[in-house]
Protein backbone atom coordinates (compact mmCIF):
# COMPACT_ATOMS: atom_id res chain seq x y z
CA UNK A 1 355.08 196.45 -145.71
CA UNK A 2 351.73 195.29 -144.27
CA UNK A 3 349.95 197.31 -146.52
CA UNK A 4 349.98 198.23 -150.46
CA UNK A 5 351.12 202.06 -150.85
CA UNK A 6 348.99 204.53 -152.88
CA UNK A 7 350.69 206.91 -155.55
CA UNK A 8 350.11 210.27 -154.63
CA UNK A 9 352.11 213.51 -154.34
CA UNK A 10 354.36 212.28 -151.94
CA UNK A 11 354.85 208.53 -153.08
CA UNK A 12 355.92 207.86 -156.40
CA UNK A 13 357.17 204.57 -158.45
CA UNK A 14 361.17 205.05 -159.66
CA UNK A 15 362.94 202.43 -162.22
CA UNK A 16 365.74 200.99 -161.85
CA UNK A 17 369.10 201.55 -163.56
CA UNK A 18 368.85 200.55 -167.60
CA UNK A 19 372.81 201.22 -167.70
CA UNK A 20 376.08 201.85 -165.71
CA UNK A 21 376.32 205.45 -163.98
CA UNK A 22 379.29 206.60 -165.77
CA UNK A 23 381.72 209.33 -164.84
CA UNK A 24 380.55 212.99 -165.80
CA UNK A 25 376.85 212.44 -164.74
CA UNK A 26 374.68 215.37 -162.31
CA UNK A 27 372.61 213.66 -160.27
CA UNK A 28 370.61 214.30 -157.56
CA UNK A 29 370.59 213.41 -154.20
CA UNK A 30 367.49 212.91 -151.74
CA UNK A 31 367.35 212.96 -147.98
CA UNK A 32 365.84 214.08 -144.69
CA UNK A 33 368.97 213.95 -142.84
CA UNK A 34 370.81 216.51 -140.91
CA UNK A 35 370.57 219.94 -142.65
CA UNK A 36 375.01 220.64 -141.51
CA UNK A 37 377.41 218.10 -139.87
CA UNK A 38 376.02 217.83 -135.88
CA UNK A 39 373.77 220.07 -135.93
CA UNK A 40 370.95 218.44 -134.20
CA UNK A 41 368.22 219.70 -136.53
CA UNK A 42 367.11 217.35 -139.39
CA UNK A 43 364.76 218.86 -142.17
CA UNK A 44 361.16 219.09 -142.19
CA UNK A 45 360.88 219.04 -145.42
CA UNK A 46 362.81 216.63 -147.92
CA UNK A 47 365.99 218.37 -149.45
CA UNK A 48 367.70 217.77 -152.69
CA UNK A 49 371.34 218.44 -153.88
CA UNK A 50 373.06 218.22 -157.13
CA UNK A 51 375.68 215.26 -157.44
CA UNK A 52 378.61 215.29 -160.00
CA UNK A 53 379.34 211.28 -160.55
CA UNK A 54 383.35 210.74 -160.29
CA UNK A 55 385.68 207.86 -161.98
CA UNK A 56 386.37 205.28 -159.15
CA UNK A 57 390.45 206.46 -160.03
CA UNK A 58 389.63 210.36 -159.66
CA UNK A 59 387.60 208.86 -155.85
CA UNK A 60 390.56 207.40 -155.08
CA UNK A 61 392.83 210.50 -155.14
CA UNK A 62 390.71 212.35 -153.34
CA UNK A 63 389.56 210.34 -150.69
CA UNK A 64 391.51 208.81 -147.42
CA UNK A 65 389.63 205.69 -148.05
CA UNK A 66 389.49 202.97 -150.90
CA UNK A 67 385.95 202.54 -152.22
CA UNK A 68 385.27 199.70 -154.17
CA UNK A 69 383.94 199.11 -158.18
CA UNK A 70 380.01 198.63 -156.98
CA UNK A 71 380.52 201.97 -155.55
CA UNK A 72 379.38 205.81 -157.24
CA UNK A 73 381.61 208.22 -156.13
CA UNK A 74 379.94 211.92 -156.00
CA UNK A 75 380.88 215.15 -155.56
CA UNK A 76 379.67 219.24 -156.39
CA UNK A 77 381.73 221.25 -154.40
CA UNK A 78 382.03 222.97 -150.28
CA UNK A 79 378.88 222.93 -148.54
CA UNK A 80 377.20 220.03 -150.77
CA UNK A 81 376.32 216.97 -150.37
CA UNK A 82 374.79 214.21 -148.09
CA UNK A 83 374.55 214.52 -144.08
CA UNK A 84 374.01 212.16 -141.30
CA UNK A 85 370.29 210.67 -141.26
CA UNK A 86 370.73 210.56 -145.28
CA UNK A 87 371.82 207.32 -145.05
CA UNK A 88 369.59 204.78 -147.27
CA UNK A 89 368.50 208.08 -149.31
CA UNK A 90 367.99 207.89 -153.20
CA UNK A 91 370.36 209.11 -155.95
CA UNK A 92 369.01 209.75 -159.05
CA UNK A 93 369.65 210.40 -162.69
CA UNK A 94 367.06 210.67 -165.29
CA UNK A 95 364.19 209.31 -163.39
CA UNK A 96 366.35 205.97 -161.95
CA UNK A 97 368.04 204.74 -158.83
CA UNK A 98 371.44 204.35 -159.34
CA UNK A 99 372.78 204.96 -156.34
CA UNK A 100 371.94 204.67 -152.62
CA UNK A 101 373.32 207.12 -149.62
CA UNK A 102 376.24 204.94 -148.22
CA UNK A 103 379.12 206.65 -146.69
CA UNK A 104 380.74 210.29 -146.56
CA UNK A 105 383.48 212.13 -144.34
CA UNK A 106 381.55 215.61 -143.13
CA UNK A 107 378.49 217.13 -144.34
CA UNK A 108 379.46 218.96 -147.75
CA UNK A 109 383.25 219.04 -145.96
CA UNK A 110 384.35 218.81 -149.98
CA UNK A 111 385.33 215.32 -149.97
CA UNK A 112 383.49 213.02 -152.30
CA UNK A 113 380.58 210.93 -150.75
CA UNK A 114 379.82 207.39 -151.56
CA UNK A 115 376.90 205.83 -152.69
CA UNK A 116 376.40 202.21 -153.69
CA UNK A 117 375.31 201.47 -157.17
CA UNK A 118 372.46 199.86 -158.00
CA UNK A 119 373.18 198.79 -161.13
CA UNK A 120 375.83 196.10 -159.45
CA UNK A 121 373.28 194.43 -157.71
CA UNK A 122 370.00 193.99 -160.70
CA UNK A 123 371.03 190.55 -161.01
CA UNK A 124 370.01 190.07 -157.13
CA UNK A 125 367.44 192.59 -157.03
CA UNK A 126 365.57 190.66 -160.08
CA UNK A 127 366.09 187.62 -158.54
CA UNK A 128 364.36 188.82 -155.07
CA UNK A 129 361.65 189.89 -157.10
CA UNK A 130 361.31 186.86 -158.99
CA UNK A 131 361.27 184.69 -155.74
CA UNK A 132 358.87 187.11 -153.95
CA UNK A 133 356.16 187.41 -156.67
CA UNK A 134 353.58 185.33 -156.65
CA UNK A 135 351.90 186.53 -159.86
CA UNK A 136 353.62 185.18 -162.58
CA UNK A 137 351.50 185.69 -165.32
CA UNK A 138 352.15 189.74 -164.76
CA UNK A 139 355.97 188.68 -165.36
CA UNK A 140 355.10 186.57 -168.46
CA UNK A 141 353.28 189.48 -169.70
CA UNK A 142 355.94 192.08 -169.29
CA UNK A 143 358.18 189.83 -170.87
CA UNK A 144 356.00 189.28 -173.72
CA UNK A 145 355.08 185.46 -173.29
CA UNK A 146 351.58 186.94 -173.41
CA UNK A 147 349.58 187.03 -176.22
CA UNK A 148 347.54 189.55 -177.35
CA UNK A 149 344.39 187.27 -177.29
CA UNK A 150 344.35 187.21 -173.81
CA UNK A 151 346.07 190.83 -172.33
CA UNK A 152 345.11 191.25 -169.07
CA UNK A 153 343.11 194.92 -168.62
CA UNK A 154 345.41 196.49 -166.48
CA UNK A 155 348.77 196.21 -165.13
CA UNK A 156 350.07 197.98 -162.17
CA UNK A 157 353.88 198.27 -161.19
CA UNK A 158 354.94 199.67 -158.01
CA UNK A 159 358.73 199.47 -156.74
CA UNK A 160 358.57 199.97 -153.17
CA UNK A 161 361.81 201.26 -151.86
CA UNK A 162 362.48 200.95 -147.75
CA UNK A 163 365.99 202.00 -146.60
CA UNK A 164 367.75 201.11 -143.32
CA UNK A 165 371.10 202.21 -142.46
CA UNK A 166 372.43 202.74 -145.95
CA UNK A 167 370.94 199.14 -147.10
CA UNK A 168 367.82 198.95 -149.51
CA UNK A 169 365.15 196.01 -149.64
CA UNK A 170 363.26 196.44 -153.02
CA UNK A 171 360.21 194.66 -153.57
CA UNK A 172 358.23 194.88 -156.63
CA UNK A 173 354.66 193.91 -156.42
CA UNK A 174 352.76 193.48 -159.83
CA UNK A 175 349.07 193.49 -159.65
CA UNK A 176 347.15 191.77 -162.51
CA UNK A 177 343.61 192.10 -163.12
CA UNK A 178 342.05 190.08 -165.71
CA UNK A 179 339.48 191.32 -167.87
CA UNK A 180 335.99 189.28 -167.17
């Protein structure tokens, strides 16, 4: 991104995965994609569905494709679910990404759709961020190597999410601004 994006209404910061998206979860899926399977017409406006998180071994039995373990398997029943143009699109549980739009059979044909878990990749995503920021002393401060003689006055996080073709890039950017 060439510029820094303002929180507003329609952009907002979301956390990563704490823990592993277990089996039994209802999630929610985000896209702009195609509103049924080749239809032509993609939403206007951004639509949400519920997703039921599977076991990997309950995917499996449903689906004429293996998936593999950094995969989330979802499902919630006929006529639910991702669509084409979703792809790169957020799932999310409990105000965290822990799964991106990755691969499905039909629009909502009842089959499961996959998404690929986040949580598999935080050792790369941190890393990526690590490598990219160039303010360390925000860093030191999250992680507490700050003291509280010398806080800075504000911190700002922002986790910028940009999707293409089912792949994310994250990039965190942490602004510091020293008190004076």
């Amino acid at each position: 991104m060439r510029e820094e994006a303002v929180l507003d209404a329609t952009v907002q910061v979301i956390n990563l995965p704490t823990n592993y998206c277990d089996a039994g979860q209802l999630a929610t899926v985000l896209g702009w994609g195609y509103l049924k399977d080749k239809s032509g017409a993609t939403s206007e406006w951004l639509q949400k569905a519920p997703v039921l998180t599977l076991s990997n071994e309950d995917c499996l039995q449903r689906l004429p494709y293996p998936i593999a373990q950094d995969h989330i398997c979802g499902w919630y029943g006929e006529g639910v679910g991702f669509c084409d143009g979703d792809s790169g699109g957020p799932l999310l549980l409990n105000g965290e990404i822990v799964g991106v739009v990755s691969m499905g059979y039909d629009c909502g044909s009842g089959l499961p759709d996959i998404y690929t878990r986040v949580y598999s990749y935080l050792p790369w995503i941190k890393r990526v961020i690590r490598k990219t920021n160039k303010h360390t002393k925000a860093f030191d401060y999250l992680r507490g190597w700050i003291s509280n003689q010398n806080p800075p006055s504000a911190i700002r996080l922002k986790l910028l999410l940009l999707s293409l073709i089912g792949k994310i890039i994250l990039l965190e950017r942490v602004m510091l601004h020293l008190a004076r």
